[in-house]
Protein backbone atom coordinates (compact mmCIF):
# COMPACT_ATOMS: atom_id res chain seq x y z
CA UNK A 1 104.83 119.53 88.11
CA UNK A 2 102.01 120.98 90.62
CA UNK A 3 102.66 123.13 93.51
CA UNK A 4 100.76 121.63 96.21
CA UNK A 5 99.17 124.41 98.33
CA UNK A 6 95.96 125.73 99.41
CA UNK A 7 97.48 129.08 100.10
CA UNK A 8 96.35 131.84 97.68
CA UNK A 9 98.72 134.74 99.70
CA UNK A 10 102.25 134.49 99.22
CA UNK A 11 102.38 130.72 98.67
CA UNK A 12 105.83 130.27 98.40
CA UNK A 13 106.11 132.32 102.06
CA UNK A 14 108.66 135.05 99.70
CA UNK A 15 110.78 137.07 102.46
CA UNK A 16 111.96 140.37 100.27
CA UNK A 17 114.27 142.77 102.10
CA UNK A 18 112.32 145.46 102.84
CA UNK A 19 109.38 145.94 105.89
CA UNK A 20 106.22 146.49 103.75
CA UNK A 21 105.83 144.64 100.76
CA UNK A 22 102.85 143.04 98.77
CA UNK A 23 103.43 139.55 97.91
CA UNK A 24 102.36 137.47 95.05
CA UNK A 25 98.76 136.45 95.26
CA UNK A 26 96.31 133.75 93.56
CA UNK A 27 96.65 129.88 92.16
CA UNK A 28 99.91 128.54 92.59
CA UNK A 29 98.77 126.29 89.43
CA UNK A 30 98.30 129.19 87.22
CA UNK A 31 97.54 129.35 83.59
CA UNK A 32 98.28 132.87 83.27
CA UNK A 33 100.57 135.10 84.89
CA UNK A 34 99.79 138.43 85.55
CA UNK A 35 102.99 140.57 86.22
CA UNK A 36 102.85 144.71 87.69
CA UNK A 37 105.57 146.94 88.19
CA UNK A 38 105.11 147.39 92.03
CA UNK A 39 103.00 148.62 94.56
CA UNK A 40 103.31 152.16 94.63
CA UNK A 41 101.80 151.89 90.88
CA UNK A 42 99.58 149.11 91.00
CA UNK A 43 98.18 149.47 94.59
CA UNK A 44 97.94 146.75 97.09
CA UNK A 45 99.71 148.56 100.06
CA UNK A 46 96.08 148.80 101.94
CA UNK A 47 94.81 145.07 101.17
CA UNK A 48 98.25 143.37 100.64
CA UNK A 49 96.84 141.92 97.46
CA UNK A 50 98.27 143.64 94.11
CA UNK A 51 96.31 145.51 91.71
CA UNK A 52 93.35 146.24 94.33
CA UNK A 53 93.25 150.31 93.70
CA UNK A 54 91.21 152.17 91.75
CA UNK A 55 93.58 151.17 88.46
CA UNK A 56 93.96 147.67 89.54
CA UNK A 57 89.84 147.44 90.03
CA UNK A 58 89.75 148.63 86.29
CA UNK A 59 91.95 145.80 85.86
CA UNK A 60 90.39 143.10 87.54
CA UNK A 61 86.78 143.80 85.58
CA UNK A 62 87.88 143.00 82.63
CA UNK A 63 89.71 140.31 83.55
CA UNK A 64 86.40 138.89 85.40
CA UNK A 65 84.80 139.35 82.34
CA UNK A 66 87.39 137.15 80.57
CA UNK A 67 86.90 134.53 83.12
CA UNK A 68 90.31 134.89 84.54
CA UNK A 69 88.67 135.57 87.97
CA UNK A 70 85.67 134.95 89.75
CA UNK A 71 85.14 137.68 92.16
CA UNK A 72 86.50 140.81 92.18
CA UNK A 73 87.28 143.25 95.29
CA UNK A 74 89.87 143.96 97.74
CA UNK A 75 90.39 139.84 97.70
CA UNK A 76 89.60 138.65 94.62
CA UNK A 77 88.91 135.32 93.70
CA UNK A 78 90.72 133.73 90.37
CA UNK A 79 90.76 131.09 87.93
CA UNK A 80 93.90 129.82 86.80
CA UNK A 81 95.59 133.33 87.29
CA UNK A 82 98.24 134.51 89.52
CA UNK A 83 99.42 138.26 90.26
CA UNK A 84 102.82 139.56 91.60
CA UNK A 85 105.01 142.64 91.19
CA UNK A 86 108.35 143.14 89.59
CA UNK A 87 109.25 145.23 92.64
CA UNK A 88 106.66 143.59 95.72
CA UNK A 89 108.17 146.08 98.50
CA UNK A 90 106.95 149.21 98.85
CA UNK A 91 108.99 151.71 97.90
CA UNK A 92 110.20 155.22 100.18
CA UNK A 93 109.42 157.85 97.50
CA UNK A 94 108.10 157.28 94.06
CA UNK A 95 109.53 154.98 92.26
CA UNK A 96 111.92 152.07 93.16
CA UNK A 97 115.69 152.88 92.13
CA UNK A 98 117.61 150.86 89.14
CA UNK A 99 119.91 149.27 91.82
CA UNK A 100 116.17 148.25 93.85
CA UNK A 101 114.52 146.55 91.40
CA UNK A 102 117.89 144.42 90.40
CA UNK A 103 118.00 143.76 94.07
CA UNK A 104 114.33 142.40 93.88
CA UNK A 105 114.21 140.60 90.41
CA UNK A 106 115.69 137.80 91.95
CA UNK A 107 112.57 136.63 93.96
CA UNK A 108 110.15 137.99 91.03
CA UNK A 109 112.05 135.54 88.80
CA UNK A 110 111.81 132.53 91.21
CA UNK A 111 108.01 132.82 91.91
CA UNK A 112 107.06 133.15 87.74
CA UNK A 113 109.47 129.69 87.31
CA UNK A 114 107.71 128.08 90.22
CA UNK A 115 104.62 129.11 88.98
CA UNK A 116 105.35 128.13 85.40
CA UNK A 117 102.15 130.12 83.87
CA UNK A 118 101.45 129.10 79.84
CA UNK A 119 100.65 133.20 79.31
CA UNK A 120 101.99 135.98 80.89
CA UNK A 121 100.15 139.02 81.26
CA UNK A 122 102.18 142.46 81.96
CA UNK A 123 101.06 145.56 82.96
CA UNK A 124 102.40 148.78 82.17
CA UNK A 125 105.39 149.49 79.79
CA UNK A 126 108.27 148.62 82.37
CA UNK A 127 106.29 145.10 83.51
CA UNK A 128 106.20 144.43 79.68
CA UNK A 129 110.10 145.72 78.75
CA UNK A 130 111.43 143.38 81.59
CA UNK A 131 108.97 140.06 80.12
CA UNK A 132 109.77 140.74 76.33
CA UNK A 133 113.68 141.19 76.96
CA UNK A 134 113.86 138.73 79.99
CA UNK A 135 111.65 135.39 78.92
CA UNK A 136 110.93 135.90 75.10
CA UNK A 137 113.56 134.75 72.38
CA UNK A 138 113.18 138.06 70.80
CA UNK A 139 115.41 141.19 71.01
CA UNK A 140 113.17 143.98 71.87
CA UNK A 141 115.16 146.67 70.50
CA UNK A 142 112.38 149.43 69.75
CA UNK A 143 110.46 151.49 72.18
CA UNK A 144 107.44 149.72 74.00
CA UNK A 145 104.70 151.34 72.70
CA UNK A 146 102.14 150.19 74.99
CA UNK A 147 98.67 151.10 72.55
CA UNK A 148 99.99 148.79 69.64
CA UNK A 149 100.77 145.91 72.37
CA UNK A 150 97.87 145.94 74.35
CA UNK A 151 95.79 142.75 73.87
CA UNK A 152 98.65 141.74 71.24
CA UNK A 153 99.53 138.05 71.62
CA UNK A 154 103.08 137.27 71.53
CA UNK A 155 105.52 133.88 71.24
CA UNK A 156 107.87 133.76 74.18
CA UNK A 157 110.53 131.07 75.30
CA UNK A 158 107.84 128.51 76.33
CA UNK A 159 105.45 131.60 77.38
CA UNK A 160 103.36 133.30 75.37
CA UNK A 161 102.94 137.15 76.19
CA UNK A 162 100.19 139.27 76.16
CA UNK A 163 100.99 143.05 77.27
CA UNK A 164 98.34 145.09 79.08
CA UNK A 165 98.55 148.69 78.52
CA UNK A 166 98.25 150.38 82.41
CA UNK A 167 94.69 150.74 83.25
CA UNK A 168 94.70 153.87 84.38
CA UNK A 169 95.24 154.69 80.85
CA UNK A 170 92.83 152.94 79.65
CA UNK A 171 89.92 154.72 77.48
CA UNK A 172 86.56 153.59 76.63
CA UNK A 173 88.04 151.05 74.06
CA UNK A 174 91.20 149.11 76.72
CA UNK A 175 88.69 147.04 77.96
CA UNK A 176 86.71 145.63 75.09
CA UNK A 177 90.07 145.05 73.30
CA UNK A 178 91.48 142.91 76.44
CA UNK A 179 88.31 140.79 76.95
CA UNK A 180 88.53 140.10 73.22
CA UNK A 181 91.71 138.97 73.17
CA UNK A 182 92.02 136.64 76.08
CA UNK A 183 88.56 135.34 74.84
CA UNK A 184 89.85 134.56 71.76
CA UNK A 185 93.39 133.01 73.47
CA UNK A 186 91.35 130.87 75.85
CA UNK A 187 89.46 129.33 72.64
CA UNK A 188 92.69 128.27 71.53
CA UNK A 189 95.32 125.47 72.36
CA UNK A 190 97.02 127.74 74.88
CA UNK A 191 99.00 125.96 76.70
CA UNK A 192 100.45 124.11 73.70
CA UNK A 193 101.64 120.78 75.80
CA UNK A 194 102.67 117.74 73.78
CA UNK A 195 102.36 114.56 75.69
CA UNK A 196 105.80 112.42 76.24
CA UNK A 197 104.05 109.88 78.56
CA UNK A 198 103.90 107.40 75.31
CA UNK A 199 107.71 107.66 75.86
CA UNK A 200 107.51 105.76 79.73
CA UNK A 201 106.51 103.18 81.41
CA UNK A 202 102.94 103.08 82.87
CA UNK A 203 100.33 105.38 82.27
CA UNK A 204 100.70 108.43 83.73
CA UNK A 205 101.14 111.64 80.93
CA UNK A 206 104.02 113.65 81.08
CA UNK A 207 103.42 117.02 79.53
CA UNK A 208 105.80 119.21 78.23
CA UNK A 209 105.90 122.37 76.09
């Protein structure tokens, strides 16, 4: 299925309970899925577009030069790629509460179905606890060590995952490892779709995975 929309900002129109929130942002037709914890951490409160401070700019080069976006800046311009938060609203002081971001998963988990990405990219160790235990077949039972992950391609439940370690703790060797690996995931068969249409009348494929 393909979401019909020209809207890159919020383009399912997402109403969270709160007054200042940054909604999800890029194509509604996304290939991958890049997931942030919220925007307190991962900036956005200025622009309304996540991952646009100094972290998220970190971000957003190296995914430019993995050809996940074309432009980068305050409104970036992508290719196949999608960004939202776990928590979009803002929170009062530091971080969200437990009670908050179960309160809030509820729309995060309606815009990643409707978005249906092949790859999912978190950010940060609580993005990628929530991904692994919440849309992977595995039980993630050991500490997210966010070093060994980063740029680490995992199998999911009709996802695959690859965790970002949080660029602002990134050293001279986060970004090099990240290009790498999405350049060598984007050389592969990805998206991993078998073709059903054979199955149906007419001509039309019908792609599943």
């Amino acid at each position: 299925m393909e979401n019909v929309t020209d809207r890159t900002s919020n383009p399912f129109d997402m109403r969270p309970p709160c007054e200042r929130f940054v909604p999800g942002y890029g194509d509604a037709n996304a290939d991958f899925h890049v997931v942030g914890d919220h925007p307190g951490v991962h900036g956005g409160l200025d622009t309304g577009v996540p991952f646009t401070n100094d972290a998220g700019r970190r971000l957003q080069a190296a995914l430019a030069d993995a050809g996940l976006l074309t432009t980068t800046g305050a409104e970036p311009e992508p290719t196949k790629t999608y960004f939202s938060y776990l928590h979009m609203c803002a929170p009062d002081d530091g971080d969200p509460t437990p009670s908050s971001y179960d309160d809030l998963e509820r729309f995060f988990d309606a815009e990643l179905r409707a978005i249906a990405a092949h790859v999912l990219l978190p950010v940060g160790a609580r993005a990628t606890a929530h991904v692994l235990e919440t849309y992977t077949a595995q039980a993630w039972k050991t500490d997210i060590e966010m070093e060994d992950l980063h740029g680490t391609e995992l199998r999911g439940s009709g996802f695959l995952v690859l965790p970002i370690k949080d660029p602002a703790e990134w050293d001279d060797t986060h970004h090099g490892r990240l290009v790498e690996a999405l350049d060598t995931l984007r050389s592969t068969d990805f998206r991993r779709e078998a073709d059903l249409g054979r199955f149906s009348a007419g001509n039309d494929p019908y792609l599943v995975r």
